[in-house]
Protein backbone atom coordinates (compact mmCIF):
# COMPACT_ATOMS: atom_id res chain seq x y z
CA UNK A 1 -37.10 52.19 -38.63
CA UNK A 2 -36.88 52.81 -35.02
CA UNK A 3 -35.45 50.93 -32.19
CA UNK A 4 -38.83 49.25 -31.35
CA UNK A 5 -39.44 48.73 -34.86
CA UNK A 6 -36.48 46.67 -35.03
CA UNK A 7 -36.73 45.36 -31.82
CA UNK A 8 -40.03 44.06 -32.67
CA UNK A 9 -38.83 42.57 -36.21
CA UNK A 10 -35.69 41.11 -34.35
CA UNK A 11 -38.37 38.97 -32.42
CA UNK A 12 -40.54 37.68 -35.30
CA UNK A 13 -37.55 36.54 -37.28
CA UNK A 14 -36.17 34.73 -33.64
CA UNK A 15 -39.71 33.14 -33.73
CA UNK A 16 -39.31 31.78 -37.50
CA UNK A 17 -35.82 30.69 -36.64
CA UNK A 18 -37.39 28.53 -33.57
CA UNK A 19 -39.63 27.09 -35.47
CA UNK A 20 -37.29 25.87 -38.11
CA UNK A 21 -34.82 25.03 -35.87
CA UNK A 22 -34.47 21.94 -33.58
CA UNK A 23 -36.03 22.23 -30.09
CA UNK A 24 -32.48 21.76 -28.58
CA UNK A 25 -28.75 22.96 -29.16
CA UNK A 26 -25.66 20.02 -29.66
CA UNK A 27 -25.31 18.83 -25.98
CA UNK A 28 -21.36 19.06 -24.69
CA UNK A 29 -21.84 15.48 -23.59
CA UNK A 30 -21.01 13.66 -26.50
CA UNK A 31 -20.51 9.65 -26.83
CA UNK A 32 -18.66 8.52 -24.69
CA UNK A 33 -15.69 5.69 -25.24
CA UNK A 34 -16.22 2.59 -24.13
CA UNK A 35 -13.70 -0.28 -22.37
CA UNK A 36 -11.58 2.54 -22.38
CA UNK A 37 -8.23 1.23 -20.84
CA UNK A 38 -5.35 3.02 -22.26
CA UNK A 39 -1.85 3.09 -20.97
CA UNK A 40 -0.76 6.49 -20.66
CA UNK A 41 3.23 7.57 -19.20
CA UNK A 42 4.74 10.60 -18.77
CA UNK A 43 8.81 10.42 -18.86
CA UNK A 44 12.03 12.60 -19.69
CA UNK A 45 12.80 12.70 -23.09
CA UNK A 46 16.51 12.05 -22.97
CA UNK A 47 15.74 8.31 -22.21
CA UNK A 48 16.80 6.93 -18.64
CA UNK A 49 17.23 10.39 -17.31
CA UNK A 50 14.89 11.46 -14.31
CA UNK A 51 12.27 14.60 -15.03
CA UNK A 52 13.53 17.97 -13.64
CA UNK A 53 12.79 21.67 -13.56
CA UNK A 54 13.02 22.69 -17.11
CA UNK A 55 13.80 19.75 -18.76
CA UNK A 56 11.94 18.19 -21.46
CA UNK A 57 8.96 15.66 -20.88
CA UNK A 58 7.29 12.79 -23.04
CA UNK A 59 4.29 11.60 -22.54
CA UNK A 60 3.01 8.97 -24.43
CA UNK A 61 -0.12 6.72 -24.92
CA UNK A 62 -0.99 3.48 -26.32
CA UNK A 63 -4.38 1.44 -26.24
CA UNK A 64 -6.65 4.60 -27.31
CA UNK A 65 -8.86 4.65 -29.96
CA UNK A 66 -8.06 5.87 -33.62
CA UNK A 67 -8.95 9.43 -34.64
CA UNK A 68 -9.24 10.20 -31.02
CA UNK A 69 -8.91 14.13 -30.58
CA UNK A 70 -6.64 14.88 -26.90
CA UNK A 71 -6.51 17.95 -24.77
CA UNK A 72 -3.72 17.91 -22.07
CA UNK A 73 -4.77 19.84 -19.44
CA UNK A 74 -2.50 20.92 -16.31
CA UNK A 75 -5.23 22.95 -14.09
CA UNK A 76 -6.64 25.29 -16.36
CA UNK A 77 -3.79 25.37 -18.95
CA UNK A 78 -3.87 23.68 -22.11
CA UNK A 79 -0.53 22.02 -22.69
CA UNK A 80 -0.90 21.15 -26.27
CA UNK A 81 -2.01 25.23 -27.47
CA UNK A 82 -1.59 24.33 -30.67
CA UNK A 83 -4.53 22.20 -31.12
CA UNK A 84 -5.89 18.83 -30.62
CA UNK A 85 -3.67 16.15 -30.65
CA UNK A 86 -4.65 13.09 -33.00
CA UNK A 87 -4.02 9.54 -32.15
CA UNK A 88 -3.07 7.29 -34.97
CA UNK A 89 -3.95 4.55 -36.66
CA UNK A 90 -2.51 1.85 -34.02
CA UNK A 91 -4.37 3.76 -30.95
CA UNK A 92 -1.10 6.03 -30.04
CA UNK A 93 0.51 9.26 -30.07
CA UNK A 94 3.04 11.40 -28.12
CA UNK A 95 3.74 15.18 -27.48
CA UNK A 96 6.95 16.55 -25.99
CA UNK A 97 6.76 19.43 -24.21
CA UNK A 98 9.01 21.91 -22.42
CA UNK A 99 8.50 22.29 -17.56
CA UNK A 100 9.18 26.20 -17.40
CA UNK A 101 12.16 26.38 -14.38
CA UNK A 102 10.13 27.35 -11.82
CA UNK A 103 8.22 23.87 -11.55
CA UNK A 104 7.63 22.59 -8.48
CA UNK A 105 8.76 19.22 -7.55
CA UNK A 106 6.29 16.37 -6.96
CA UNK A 107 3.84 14.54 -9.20
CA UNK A 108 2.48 16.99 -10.87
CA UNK A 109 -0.73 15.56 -12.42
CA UNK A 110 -1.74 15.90 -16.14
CA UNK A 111 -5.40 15.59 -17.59
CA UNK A 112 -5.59 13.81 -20.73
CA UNK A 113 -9.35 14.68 -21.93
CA UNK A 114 -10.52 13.01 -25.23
CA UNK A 115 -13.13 13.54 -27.44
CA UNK A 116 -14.89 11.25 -30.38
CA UNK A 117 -15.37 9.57 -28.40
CA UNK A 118 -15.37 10.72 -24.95
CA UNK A 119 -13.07 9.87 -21.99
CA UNK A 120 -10.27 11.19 -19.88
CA UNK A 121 -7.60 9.87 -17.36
CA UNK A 122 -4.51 11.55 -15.28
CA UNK A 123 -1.04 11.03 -15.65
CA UNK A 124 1.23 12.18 -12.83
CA UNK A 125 4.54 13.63 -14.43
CA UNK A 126 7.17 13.62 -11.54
CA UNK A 127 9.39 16.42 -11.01
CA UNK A 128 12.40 14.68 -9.08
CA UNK A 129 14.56 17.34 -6.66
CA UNK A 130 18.02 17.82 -8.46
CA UNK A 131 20.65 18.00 -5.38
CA UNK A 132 23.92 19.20 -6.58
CA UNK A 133 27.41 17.20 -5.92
CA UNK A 134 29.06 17.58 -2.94
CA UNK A 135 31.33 16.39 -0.14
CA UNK A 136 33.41 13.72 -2.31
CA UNK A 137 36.03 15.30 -0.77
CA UNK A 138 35.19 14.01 2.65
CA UNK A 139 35.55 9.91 1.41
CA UNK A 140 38.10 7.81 0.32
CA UNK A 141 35.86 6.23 -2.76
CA UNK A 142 37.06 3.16 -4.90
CA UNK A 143 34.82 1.38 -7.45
CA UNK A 144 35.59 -1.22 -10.07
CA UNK A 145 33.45 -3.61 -12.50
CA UNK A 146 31.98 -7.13 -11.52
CA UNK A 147 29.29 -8.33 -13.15
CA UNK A 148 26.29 -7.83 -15.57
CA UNK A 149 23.33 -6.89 -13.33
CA UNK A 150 24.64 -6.35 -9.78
CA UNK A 151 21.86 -6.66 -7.24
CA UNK A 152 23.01 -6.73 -3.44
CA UNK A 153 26.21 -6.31 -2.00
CA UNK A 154 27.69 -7.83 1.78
CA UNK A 155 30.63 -7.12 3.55
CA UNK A 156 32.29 -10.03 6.08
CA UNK A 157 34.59 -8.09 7.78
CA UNK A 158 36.10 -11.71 9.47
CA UNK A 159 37.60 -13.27 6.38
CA UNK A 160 38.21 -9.79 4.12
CA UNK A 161 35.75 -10.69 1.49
CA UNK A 162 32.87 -8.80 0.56
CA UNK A 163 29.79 -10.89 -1.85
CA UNK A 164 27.98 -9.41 -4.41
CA UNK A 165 24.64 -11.07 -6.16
CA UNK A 166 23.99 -10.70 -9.99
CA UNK A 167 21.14 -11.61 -12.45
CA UNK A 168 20.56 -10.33 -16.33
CA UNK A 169 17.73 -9.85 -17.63
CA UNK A 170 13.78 -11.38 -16.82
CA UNK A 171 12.45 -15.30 -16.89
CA UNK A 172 14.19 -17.29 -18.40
CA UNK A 173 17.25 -15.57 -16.62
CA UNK A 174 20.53 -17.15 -18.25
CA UNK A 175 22.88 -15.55 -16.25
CA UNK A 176 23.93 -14.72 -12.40
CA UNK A 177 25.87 -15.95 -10.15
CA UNK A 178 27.24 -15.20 -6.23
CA UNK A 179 30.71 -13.51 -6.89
CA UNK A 180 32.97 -12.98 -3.83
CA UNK A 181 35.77 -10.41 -3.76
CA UNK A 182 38.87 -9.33 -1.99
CA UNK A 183 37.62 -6.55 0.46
CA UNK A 184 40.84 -4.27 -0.27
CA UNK A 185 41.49 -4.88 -3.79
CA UNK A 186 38.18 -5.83 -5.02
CA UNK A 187 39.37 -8.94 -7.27
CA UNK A 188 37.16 -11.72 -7.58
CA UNK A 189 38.00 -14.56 -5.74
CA UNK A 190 35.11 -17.13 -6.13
CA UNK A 191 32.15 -17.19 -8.15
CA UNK A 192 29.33 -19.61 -8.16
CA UNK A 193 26.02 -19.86 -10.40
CA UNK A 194 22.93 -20.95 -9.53
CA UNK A 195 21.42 -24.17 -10.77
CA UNK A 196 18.25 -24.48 -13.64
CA UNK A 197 15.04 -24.22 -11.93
CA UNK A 198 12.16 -26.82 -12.43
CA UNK A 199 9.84 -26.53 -15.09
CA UNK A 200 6.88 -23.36 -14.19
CA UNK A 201 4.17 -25.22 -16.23
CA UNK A 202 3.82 -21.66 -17.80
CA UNK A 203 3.82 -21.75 -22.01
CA UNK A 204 6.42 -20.43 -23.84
CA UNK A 205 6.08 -18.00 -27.32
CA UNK A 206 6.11 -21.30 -29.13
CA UNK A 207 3.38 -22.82 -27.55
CA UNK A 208 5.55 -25.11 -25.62
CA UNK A 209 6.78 -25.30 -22.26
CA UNK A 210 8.13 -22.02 -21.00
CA UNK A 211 12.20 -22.07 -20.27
CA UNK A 212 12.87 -21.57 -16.56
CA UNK A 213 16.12 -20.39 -16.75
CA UNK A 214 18.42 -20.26 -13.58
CA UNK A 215 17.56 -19.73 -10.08
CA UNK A 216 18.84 -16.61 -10.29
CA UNK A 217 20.26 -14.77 -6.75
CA UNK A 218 18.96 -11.21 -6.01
CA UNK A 219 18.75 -10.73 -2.04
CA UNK A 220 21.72 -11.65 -0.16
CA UNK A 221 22.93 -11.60 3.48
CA UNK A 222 25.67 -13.78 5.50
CA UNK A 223 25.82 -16.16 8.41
CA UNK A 224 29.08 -15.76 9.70
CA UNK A 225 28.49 -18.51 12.36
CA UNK A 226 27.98 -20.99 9.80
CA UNK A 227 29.98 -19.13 6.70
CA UNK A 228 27.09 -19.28 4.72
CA UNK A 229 25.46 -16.75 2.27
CA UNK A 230 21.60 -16.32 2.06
CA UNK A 231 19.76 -15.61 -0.88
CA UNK A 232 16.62 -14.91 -2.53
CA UNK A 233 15.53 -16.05 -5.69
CA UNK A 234 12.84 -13.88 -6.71
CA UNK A 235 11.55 -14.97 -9.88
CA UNK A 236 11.29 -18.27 -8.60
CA UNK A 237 9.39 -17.77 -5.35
CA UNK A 238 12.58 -18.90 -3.84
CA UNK A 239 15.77 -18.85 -1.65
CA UNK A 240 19.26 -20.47 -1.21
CA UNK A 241 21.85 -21.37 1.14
CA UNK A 242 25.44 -21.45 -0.12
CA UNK A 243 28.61 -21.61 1.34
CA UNK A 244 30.79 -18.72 1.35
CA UNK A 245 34.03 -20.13 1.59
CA UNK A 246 33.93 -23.14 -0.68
CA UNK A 247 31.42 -21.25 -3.05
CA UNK A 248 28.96 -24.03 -3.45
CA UNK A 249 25.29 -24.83 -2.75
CA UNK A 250 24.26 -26.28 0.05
CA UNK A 251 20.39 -26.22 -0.05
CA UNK A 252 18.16 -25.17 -2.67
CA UNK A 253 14.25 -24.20 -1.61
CA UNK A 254 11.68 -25.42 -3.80
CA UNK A 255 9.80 -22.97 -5.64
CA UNK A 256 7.13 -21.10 -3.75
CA UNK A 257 8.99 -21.32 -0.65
CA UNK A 258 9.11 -17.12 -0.41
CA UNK A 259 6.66 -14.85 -2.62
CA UNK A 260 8.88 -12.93 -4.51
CA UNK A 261 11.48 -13.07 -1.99
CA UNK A 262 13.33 -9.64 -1.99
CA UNK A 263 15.73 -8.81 1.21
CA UNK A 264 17.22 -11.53 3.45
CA UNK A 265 18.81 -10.36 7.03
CA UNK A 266 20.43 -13.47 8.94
CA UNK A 267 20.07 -12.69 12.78
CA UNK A 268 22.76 -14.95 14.37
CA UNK A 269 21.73 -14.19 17.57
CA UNK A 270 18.73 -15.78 17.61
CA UNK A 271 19.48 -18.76 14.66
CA UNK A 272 17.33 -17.09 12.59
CA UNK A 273 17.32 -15.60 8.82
CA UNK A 274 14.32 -13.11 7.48
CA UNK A 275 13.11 -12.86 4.14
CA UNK A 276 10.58 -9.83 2.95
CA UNK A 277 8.19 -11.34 0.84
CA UNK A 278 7.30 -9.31 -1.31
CA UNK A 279 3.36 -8.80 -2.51
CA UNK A 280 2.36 -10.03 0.63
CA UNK A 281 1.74 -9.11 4.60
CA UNK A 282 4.76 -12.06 5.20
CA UNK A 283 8.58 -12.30 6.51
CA UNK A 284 9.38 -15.85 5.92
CA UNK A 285 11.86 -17.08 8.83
CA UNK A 286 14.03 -20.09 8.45
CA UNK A 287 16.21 -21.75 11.03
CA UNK A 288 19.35 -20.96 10.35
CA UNK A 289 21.38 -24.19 11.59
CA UNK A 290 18.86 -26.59 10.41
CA UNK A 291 17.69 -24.74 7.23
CA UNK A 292 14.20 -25.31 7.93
CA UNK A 293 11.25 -22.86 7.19
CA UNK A 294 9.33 -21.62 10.44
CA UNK A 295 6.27 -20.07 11.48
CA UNK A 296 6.48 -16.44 9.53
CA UNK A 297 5.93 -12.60 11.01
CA UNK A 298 2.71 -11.13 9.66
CA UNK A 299 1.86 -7.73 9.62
CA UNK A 300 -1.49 -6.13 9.60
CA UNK A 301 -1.98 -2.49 8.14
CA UNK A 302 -3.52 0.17 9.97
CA UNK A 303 -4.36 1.56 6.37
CA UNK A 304 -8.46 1.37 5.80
CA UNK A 305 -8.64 -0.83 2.88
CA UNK A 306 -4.75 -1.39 2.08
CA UNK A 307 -2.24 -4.28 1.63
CA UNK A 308 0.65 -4.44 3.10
CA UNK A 309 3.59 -5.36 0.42
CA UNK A 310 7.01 -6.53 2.32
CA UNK A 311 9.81 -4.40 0.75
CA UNK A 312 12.97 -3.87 2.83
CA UNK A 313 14.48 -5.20 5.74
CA UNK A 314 17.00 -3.93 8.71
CA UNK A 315 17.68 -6.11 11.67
CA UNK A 316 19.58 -4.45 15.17
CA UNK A 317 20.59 -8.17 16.44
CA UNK A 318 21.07 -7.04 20.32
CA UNK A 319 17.78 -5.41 21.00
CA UNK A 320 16.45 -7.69 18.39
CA UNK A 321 14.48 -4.65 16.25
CA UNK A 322 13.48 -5.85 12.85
CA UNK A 323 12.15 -2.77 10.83
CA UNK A 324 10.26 -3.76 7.38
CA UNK A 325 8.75 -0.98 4.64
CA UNK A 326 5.73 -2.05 3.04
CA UNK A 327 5.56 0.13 -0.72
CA UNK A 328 1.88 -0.13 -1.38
CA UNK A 329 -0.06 0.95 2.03
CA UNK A 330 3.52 3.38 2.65
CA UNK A 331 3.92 2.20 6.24
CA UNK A 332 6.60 0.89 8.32
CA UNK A 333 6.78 -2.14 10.80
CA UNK A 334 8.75 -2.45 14.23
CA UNK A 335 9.24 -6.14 14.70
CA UNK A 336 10.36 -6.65 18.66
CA UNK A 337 11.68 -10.21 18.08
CA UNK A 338 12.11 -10.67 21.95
CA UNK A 339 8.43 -9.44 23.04
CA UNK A 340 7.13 -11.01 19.81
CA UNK A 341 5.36 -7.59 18.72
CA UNK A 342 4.73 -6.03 15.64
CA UNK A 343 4.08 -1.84 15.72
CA UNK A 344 3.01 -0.15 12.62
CA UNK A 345 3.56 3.17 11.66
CA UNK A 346 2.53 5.38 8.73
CA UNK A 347 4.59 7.36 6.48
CA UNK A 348 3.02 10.73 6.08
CA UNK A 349 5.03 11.98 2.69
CA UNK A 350 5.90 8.75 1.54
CA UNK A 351 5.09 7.07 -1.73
CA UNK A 352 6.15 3.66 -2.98
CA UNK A 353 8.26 3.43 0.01
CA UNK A 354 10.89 0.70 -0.60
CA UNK A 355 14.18 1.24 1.38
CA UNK A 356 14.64 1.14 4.99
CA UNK A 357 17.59 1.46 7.89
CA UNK A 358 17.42 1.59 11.45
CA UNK A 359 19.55 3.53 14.48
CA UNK A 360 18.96 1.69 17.36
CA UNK A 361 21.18 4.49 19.42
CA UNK A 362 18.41 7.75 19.12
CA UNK A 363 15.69 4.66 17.59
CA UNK A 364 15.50 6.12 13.97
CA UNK A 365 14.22 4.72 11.46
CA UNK A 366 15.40 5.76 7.84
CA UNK A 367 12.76 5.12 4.77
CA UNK A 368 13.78 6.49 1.21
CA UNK A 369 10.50 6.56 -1.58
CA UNK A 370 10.88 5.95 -4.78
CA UNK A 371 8.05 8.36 -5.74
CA UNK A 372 8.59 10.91 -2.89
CA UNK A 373 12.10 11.51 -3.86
CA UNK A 374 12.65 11.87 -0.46
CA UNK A 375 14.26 10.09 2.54
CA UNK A 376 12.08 10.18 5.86
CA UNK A 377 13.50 10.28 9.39
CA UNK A 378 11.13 8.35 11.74
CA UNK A 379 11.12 8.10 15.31
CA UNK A 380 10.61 4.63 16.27
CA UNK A 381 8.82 4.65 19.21
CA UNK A 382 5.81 7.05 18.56
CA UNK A 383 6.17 7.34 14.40
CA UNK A 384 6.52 11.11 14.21
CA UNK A 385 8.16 12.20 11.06
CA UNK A 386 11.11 14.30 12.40
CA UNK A 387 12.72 15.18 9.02
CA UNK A 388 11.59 15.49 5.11
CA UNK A 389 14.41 15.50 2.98
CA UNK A 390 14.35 15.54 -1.06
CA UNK A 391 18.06 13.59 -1.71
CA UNK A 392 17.29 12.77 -5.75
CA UNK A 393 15.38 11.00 -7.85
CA UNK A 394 14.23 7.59 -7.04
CA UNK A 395 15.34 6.88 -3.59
CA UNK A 396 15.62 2.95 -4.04
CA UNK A 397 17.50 2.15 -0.61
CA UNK A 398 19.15 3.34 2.22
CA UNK A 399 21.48 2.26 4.90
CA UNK A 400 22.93 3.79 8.00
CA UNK A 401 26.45 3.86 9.08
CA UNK A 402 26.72 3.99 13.23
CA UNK A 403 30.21 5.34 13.30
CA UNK A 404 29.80 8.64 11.51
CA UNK A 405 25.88 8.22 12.07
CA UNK A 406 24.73 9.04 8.91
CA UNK A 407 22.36 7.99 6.44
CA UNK A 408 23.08 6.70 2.59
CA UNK A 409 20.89 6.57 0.23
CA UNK A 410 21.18 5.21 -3.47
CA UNK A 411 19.10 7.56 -5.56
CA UNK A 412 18.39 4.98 -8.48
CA UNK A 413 16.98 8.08 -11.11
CA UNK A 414 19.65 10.85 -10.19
CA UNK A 415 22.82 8.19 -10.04
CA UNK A 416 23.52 9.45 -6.53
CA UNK A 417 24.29 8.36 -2.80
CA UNK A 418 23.02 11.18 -0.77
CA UNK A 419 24.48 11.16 2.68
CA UNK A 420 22.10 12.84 5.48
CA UNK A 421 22.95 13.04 8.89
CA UNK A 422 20.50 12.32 11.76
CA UNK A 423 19.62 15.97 12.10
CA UNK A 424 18.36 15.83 8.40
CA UNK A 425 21.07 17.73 6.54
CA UNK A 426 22.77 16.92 3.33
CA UNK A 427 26.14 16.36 4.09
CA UNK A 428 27.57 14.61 0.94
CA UNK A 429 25.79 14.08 -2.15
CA UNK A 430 28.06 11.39 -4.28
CA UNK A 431 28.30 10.51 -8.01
CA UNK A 432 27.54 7.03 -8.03
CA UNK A 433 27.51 5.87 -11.79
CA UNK A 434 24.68 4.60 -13.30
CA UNK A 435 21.16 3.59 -11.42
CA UNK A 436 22.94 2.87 -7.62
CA UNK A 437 21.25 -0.01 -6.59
CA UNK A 438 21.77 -1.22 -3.22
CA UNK A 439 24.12 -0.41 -0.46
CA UNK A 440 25.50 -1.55 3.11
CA UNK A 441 26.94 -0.33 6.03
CA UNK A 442 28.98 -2.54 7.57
CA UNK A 443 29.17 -1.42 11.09
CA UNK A 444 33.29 -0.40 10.89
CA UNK A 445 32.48 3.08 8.60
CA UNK A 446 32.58 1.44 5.41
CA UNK A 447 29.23 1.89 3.66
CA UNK A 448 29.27 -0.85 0.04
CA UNK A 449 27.41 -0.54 -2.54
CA UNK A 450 26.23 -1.49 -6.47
CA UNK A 451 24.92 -0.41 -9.14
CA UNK A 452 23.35 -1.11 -12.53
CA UNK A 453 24.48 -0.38 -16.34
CA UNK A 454 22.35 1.99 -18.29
CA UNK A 455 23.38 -0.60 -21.26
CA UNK A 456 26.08 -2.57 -23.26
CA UNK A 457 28.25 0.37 -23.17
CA UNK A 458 27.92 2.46 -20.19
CA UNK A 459 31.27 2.00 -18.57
CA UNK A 460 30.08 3.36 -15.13
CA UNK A 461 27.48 0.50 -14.39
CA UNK A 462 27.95 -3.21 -12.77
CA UNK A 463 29.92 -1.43 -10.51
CA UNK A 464 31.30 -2.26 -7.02
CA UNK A 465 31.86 1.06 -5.07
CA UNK A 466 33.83 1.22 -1.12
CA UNK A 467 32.64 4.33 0.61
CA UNK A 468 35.05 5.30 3.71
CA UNK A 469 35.78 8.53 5.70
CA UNK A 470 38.68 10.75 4.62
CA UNK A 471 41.87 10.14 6.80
């Protein structure tokens, strides 16, 4: 038979295979899943540690539906090479796999494409910077244990004492208290716990009324005109007054007073005490002599469609700059307390941007991002991002010491305080035990801070740590 010949029978059997076939192939879009709402995390598989360069990730889902087939897909690379992976019976599954060395830091987004049925979403798997330790060498460091859950820390440099708050655990919280300690040898010296809060009206697992617990302290700052510590109560929508040298209450705000009240500054200059309310556009103010609320600071983003969220606070009492960081629209407000003006400024590089310091000598402004990794150096007065620095992983908060000018920042993931000068250099990089929480400067070259416990027994959490310069 010869070419055509074929040719010509290759047609007529194509023609009887038409016919018998269906009029159209199996379409790629198949059905597709509905109310499909899964939750979906990527995380390091040695539990608690941040994700680095060749380290080992997890990412897990929940929610999905059974017999699902799943595709990870980073770009055009399949993760999972092997083949589909199958979620069980309860609507999960997880896959470890292996970041090659060379992977870039950021959030690093991962496909998750499913089939029978149909649906994908991302997850971002964050590559935090790993900084190495230096420059311990250059401090005189001291640490010792306190309590379960350290939150906030405050030096008062007039009586020797420095304050720490505490809480364990979520509602109903059971324990915290206000500790005070010796400044030099860091024994307590007075301790104080906050009284049961009201009934929420919220049910409880039972059915019954839900168990409000304490009015448990997280934010703290001090009056030294009036010797009294302020405090936020966060779970309660709340904050307190006590007295710092007799340890004891001296006003407790009702409930709903403060929207998950996070940092308190007291500005004795002006009579004055700020609290960040968190989830909202709001810093509360109270009178400080007469403990009444006032008329709060609001503060409008310049974000199309965003919300400002009140995260941290830094007051400079004599030109009366209040900074605040707002983490969802990743923007940054200069309060001018005399003038009565509120500037906002946006964070190019910034994600959920939660800790903030301010140099009122060159008018810096310091913001560390708990997503970013990074600590931003801001000038003030026109918002221009003057330095990008990656210090760890999970930049919770940062405060800046005036006498050595340099920044600190407590590097929650990495267990770090990173210490960046003004010209955005590393100049120390600290251990700093478990999950570093919160630290202060306090204006004499001291920088304070705490930090959290991993667990029951990690010995280098609930930690107090003093932070001076070499002699």
């Amino acid at each position: 038979m010869t070419f055509l010949s074929r040719l010509r029978a290759g047609a007529s059997a194509l023609v009887l295979m038409s016919i018998a076939a269906p009029l159209y192939a199996e379409s790629v879009y198949t059905p597709v899943a509905k109310d499909f709402a899964p939750v979906i995390r990527a995380a390091s598989a040695q539990e608690g540690a941040p994700v680095y360069a060749g380290s080992n990730v997890v990412i897990t889902g929940e929610r999905l539906v059974p017999g699902q087939e799943l595709t990870l897909m980073r770009g055009a690379t399949v993760l999972n090479a092997e083949g589909p992976i199958v979620v069980d019976a309860e609507g999960r599954f997880r896959f470890e796999l292996t970041l090659d060395a060379a992977a870039a830091t950021g959030q690093q987004p991962v496909v998750v494409l499913a089939e029978k049925p149909a649906a994908a979403q991302v997850v971002n798997v964050k590559i935090s910077p790993k900084v190495a330790l230096s420059g311990a060498e250059k401090f005189d460091i001291t640490s010792g244990p306190v309590a379960n859950g350290l939150y906030q820390v405050i030096h008062n440099e007039k009586t020797g004492s420095v304050y720490v708050t505490s809480a364990v655990g979520r509602l109903p919280v059971k324990v915290s208290e206000v500790t005070r300690l010796d400044a030099e040898s860091l024994k307590v010296t007075g301790q104080v716990s906050p009284p049961e809060a009201p009934p929420s009206g919220r049910s409880g697992p039972d059915g019954g009324a839900a168990d409000p617990g304490l009015f448990a302290v997280y934010g703290l700052d001090i009056d030294r005109t009036h010797d009294r510590l302020w405090v936020s109560n966060t779970r309660q929508d709340s904050i307190a007054v006590y007295d710092a040298k007799e340890m004891a209450l001296v006003k407790q705000f009702e409930p709903g007073t403060v929207s998950h009240g996070r940092d308190v500054v007291v500005d004795e200059t002006r009579g004055r005490a700020y609290v960040a309310a968190t989830r909202t556009n709001r810093i509360e103010v109270f009178d400080t002599k007469t403990l009444e609320k006032l008329e709060p600071i609001e503060i409008t983003t310049s974000r199309r469609g965003g919300q400002w969220s009140s995260m941290a606070l830094d007051l400079d009492e004599a030109s009366g700059i209040l900074v605040n960081v707002s983490m969802s629209s990743n923007e940054v407000a200069v309060v001018d307390l005399n003038a009565g003006s509120v500037k906002v400024l946006p964070l190019s590089g910034a994600l959920a941007a939660s800790g903030v310091a301010y140099d009122p000598q060159e008018k810096l402004i310091f913001v560390a991002s708990q997503q970013s990794d990074n600590l931003l150096i801001v000038s003030a007065e026109d918002g221009t991002i003057l330095h990008d620095v990656p210090v760890g992983a999970q930049p919770l908060n940062v405060t800046f010491e005036p006498v050595s000018r340099q920044a600190f920042v407590a590097n929650r993931g990495s267990g770090t305080i990173t210490v960046v000068n003004t010209k955005g250099e590393i100049t120390a990089n600290l251990d700093a035990g478990s999950r570093p929480n919160q630290l202060r400067a306090d204006g004499l070259g001291t920088v304070w801070a705490v930090n959290k416990s991993l667990g029951q027994d990690d010995d280098r959490g609930n930690m107090i740590w003093r932070i001076r310069p070499s002699k």
